[in-house]
Protein backbone atom coordinates (compact mmCIF):
# COMPACT_ATOMS: atom_id res chain seq x y z
CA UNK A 1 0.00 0.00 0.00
CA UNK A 2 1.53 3.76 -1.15
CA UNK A 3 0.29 6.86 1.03
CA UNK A 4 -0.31 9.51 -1.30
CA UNK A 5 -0.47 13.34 0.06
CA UNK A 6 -1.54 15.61 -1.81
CA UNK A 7 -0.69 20.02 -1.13
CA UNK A 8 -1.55 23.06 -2.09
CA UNK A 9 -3.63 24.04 -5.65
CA UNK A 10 -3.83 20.25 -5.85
CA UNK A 11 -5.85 19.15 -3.24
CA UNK A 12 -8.35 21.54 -4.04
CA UNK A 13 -8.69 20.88 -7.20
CA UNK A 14 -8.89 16.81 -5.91
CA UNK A 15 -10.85 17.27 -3.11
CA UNK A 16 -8.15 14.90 -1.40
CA UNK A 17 -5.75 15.61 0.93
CA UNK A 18 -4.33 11.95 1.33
CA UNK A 19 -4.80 8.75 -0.80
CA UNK A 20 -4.03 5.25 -0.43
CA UNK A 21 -3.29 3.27 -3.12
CA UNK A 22 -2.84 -0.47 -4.71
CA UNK A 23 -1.40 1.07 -8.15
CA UNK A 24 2.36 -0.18 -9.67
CA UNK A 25 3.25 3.09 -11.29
CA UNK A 26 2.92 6.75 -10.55
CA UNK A 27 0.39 6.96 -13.40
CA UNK A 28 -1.66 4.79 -11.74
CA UNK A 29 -1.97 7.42 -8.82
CA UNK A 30 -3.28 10.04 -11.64
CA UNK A 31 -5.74 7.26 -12.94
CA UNK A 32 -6.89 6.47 -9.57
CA UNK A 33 -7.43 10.19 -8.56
CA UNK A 34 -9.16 10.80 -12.03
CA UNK A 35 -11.48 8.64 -11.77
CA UNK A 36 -12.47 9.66 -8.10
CA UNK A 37 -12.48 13.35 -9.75
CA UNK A 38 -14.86 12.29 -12.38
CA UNK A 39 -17.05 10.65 -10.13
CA UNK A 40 -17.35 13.96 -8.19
CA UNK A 41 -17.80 15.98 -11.08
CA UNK A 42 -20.85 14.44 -12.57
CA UNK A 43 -22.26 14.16 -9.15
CA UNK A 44 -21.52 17.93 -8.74
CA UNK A 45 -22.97 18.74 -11.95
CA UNK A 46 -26.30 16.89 -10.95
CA UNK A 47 -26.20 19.01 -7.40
CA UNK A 48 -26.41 22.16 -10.04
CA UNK A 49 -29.03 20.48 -12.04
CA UNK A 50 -31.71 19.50 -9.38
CA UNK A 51 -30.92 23.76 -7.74
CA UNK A 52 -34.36 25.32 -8.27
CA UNK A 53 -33.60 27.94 -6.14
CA UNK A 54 -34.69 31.34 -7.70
CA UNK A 55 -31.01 32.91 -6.78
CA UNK A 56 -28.85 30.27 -8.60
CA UNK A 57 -25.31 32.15 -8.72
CA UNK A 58 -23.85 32.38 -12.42
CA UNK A 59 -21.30 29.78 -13.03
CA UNK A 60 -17.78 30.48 -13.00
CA UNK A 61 -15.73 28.09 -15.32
CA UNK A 62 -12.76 29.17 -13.86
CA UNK A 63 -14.12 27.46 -10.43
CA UNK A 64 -16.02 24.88 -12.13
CA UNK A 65 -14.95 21.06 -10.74
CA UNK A 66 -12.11 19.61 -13.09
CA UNK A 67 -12.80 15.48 -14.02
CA UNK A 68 -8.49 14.56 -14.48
CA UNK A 69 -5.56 14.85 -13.37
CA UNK A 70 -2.70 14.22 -15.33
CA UNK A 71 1.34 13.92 -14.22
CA UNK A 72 2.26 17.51 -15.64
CA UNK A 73 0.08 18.97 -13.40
CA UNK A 74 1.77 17.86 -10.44
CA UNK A 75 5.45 17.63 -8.94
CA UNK A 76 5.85 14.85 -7.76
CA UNK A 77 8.20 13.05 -5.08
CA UNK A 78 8.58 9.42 -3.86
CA UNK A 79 10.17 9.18 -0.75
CA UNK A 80 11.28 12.09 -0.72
CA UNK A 81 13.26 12.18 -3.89
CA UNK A 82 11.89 13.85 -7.15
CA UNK A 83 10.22 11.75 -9.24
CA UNK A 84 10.52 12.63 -12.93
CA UNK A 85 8.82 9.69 -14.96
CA UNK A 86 5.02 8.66 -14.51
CA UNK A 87 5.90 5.02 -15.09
CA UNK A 88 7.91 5.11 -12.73
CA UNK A 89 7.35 1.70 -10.30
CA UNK A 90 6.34 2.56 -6.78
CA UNK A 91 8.12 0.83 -3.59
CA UNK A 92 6.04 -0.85 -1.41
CA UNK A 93 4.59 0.88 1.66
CA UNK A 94 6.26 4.28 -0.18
CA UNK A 95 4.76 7.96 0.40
CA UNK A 96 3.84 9.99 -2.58
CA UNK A 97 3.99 13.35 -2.50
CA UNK A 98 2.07 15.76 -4.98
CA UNK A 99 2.42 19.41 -5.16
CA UNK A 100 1.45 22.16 -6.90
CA UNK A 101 3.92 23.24 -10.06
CA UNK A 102 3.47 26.63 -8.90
CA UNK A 103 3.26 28.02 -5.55
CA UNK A 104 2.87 32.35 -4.41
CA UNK A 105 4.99 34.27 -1.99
């Protein structure tokens, strides 16, 4: 099992702050989160759907849920070393880090 922690612009944009995962490679961390992404997308799209309320705020796209997450949207580290391939194999019982690729001072 690989702990997964995720930082910054990323785990907003997840919705996760940790994950714990089964997957082989690092890309099968981005799959995994993906697909948990997708799953709350459509269900957040259905939330704005079924809102009959007479105030519904105008959408912002910019804020709108995202559905993937790919490996060049994320820096990532394996045990605390960079980690610069997403096939990369993952040791067992690692820790995954993912951060944002940009961060404010």
């Amino acid at each position: 099992m690989v702990k997964v922690k995720i930082f910054g612009v990323l785990r907003t944009t997840t919705g996760l702050s940790e994950h714990s995962t089964n997957a082989k490679t690092v890309n099968g961390i981005f799959e995994e989160i993906s697909e948990i992404m997708e799953k709350k997308y459509f269900e957040d799209i259905e939330k704005q759907k079924a809102d009959t309320s007479e105030y519904k705020k105008k959408r912002n796209e910019a804020l709108e849920p995202k559905k993937e997450l790919k490996f060049k949207d994320a820096i990532v580290y394996i045990d605390g070393e960079r980690c610069m391939r997403k096939g990369k194999k993952l040791p067992e019982n690692g820790e995954v880090w993912l951060l944002s690729p940009a961060a404010g001072g």
